[in-house]
Protein backbone atom coordinates (compact mmCIF):
# COMPACT_ATOMS: atom_id res chain seq x y z
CA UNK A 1 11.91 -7.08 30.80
CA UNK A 2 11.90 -7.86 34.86
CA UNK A 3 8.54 -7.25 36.17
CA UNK A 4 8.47 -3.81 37.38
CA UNK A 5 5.81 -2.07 40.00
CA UNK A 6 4.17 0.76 39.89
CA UNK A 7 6.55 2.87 41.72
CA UNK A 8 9.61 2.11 39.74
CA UNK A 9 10.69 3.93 36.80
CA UNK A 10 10.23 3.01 33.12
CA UNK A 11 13.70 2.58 31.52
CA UNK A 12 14.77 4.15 28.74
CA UNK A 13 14.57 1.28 26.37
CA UNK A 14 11.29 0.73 27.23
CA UNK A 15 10.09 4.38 26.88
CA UNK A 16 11.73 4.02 23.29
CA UNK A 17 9.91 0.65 22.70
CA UNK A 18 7.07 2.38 23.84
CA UNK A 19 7.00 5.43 21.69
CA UNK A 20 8.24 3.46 18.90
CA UNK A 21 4.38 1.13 19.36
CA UNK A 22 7.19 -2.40 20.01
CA UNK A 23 6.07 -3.15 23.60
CA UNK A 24 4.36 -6.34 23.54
CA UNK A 25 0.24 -6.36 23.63
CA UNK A 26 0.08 -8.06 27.19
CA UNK A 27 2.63 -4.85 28.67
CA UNK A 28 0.75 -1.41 26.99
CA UNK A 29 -1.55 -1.42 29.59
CA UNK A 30 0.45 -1.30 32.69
CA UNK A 31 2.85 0.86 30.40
CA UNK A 32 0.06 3.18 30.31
CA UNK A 33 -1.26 2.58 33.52
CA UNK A 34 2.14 4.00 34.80
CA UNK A 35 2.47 6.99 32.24
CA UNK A 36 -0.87 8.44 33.73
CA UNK A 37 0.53 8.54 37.34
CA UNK A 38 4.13 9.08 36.74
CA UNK A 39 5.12 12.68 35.66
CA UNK A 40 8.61 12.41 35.31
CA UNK A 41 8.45 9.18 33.29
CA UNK A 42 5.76 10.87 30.73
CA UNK A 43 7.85 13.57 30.89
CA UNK A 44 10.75 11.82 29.45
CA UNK A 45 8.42 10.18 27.10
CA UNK A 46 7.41 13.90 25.63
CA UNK A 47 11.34 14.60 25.71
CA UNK A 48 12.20 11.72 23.24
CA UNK A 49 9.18 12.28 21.11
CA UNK A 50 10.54 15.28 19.01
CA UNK A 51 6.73 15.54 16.74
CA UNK A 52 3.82 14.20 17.35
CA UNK A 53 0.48 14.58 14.78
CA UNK A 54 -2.96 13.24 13.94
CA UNK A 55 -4.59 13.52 10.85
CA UNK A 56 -8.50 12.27 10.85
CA UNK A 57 -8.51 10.65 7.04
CA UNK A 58 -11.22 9.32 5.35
CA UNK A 59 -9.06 5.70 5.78
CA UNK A 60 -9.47 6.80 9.73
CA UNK A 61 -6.83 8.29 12.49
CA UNK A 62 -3.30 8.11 10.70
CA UNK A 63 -0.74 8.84 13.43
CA UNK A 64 2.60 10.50 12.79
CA UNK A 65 5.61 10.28 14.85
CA UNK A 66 9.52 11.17 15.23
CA UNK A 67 11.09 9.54 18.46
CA UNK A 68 14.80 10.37 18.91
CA UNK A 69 15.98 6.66 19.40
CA UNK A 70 19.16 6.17 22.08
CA UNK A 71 21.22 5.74 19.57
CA UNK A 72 20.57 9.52 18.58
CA UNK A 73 19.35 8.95 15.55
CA UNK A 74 15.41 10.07 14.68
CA UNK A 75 12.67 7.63 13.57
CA UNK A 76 9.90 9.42 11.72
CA UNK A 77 6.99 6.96 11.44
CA UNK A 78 3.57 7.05 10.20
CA UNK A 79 0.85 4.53 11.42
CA UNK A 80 -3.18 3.67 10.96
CA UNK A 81 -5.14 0.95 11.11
CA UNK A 82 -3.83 -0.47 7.93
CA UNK A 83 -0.46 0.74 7.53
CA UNK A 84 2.51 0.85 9.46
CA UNK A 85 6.06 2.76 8.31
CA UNK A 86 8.94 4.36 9.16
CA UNK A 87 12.12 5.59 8.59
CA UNK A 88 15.53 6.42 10.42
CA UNK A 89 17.12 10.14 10.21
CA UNK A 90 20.26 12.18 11.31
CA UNK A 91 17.70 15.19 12.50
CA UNK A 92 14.35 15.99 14.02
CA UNK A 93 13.98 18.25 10.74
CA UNK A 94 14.44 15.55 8.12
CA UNK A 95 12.67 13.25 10.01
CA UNK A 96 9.72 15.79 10.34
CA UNK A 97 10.04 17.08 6.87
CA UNK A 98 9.75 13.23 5.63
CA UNK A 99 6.57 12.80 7.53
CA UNK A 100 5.25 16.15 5.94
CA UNK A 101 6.11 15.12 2.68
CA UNK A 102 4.85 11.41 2.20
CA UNK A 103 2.04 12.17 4.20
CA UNK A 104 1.12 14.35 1.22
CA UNK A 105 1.94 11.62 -1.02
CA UNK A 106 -0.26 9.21 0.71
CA UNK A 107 -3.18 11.48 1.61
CA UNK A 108 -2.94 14.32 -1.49
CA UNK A 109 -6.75 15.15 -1.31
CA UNK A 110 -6.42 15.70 2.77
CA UNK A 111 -7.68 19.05 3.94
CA UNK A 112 -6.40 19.51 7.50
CA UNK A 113 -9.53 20.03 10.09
CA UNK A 114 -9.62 21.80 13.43
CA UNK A 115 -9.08 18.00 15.09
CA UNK A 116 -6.07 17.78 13.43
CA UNK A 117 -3.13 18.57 14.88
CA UNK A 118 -0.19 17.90 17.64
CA UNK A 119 -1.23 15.39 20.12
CA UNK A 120 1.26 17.82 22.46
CA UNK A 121 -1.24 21.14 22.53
CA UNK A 122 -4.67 22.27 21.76
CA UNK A 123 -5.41 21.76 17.86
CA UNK A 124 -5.89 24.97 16.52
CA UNK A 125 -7.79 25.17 13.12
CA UNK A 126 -6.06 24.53 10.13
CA UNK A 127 -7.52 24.82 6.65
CA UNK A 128 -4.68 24.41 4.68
CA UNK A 129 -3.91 21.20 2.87
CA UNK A 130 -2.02 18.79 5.28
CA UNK A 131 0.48 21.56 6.20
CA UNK A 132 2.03 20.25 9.30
C-alpha cells in the first residue's frame, strides 16, 4: 500500500484487511490512529462489519466477527490469544449463526456476563449460556 496521510481516506481493501486482523504489525497503528479521527472511514468500517462480540472466557477475551468481504461474501471469524479461525458464507445469518454455534462448541461451560456482549452498543446483562 502507498503511504497514505492522515487526511486521506482508508480504501476499501484496506478497511477489509483491517477488519479481517491482515494489515501488517508495523501499519495497525496509524490504521488506528486514523479510525479515531476519521468518522466517515470508521463509519464504513461499522458498515462492513455485519456482528461484532466479546466473550470474557476463562482462556481470556475470544473475539467474534462477520465482515462482509468485497466480494460480497461474509467471513465469520473467531479469534483469542491462542486461536485464530474463520469461515466464508453467502449471508450475515449463516455467518452469525456459525459463530453462535461453534462458539458453543468451543466454550460449552461459558455463562455469558454483563461484559459480554457487542463491541457496537452498551453490553447489557446476559445470563444465559453464550446466547448471542
Amino acid at each position: 500500500m502507498p503511504s497514505r496521510s492522515d487526511d486521506e481516506h482508508l480504501s476499501e481493501e484496506n478497511l477489509e484487511s483491517f477488519s479481517l486482523g491482515r494489515v501488517a504489525p508495523s501499519r495497525v497503528a496509524g490504521f488506528e490512529k486514523h479510525l479515531l479521527i476519521c468518522e466517515p472511514c470508521r463509519q464504513r468500517l461499522i458498515a462492513i462489519e455485519a456482528y461484532n462480540y466479546i466473550h470474557y472466557t476463562i482462556d481470556g477475551l475470544i473475539y467474534s466477527r462477520v465482515t462482509k468481504l468485497r466480494s460480497g461474501m461474509f467471513f465469520a471469524r473467531h479469534w483469542g490469544r491462542q486461536m485464530e479461525g474463520g469461515k466464508e458464507f453467502r449471508s450475515t445469518n449463516a455467518a452469525k449463526a456459525y459463530l453462535i454455534r461453534t462458539f458453543r462448541q468451543m466454550f460449552p461451560e461459558h455463562l455469558c456476563e454483563p461484559r459480554c456482549g457487542s463491541t457496537e452498543a452498551p453490553s447489557r446483562p446476559q445470563r444465559h449460556r453464550a446466547r448471542q
